[in-house]
Protein backbone atom coordinates (compact mmCIF):
# COMPACT_ATOMS: atom_id res chain seq x y z
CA UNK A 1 9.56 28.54 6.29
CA UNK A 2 11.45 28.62 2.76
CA UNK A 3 15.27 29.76 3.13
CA UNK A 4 15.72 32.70 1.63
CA UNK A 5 19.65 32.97 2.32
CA UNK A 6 19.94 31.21 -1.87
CA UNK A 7 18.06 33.57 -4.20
CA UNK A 8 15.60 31.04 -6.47
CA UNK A 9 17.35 31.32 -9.37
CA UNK A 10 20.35 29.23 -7.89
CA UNK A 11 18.60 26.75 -6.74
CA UNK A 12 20.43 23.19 -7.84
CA UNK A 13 19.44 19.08 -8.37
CA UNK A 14 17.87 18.34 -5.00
CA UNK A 15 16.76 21.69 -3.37
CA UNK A 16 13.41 21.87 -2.75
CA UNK A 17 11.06 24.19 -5.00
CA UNK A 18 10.35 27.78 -3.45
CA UNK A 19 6.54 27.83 -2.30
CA UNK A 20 4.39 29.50 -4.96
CA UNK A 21 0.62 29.97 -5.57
CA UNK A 22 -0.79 29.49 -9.08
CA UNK A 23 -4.73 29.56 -9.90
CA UNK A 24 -6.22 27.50 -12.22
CA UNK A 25 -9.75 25.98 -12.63
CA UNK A 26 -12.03 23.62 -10.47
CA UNK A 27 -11.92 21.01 -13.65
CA UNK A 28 -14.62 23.07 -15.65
CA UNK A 29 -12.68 25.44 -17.60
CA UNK A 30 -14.46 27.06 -19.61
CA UNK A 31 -17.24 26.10 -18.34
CA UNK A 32 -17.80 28.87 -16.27
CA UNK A 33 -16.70 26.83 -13.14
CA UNK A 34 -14.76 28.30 -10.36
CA UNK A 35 -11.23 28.95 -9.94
CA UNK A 36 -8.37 28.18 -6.98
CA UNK A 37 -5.58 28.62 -5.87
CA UNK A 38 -2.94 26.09 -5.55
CA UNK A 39 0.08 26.46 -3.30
CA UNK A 40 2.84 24.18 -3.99
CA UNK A 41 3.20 23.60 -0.52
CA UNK A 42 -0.02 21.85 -0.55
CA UNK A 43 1.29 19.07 -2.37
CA UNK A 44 4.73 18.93 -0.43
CA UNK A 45 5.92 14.70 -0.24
CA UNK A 46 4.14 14.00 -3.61
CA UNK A 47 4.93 13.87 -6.95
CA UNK A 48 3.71 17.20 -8.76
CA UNK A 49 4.50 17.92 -12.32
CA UNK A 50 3.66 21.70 -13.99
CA UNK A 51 2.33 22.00 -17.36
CA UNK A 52 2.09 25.78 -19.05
CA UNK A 53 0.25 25.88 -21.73
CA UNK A 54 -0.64 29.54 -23.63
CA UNK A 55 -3.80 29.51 -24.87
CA UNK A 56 -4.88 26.10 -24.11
CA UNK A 57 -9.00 26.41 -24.08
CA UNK A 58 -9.27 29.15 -26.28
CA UNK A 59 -10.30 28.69 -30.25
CA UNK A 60 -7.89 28.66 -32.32
């Protein structure tokens, strides 16, 4: 279970990341593949980087 007695936004180097869900594609965006959801925790002890990216399959 996440402490909750820090709110997130003072969180500082070395604190772990709040658990948080996010859905993004099965790899066939676009495609009209499926989506998930990905929990954070999931991927707790490796090395996870976040990309956000507006827009990023649509025509421009």
């Amino acid at each position: 279970m996440a402490d909750t007695s820090k709110p997130v936004y003072k969180l500082e180097i070395g604190d772990p990341a709040p658990d948080f869900t996010l859905i993004g594609t099965e790899g066939g965006a676009g495609r009209g593949k499926g989506y998930r959801e990905y929990k954070l925790s999931e991927w707790r002890g490796k090395n996870v980087v976040l990309a956000f990216v507006p827009a990023a399959f649509t025509p421009v």
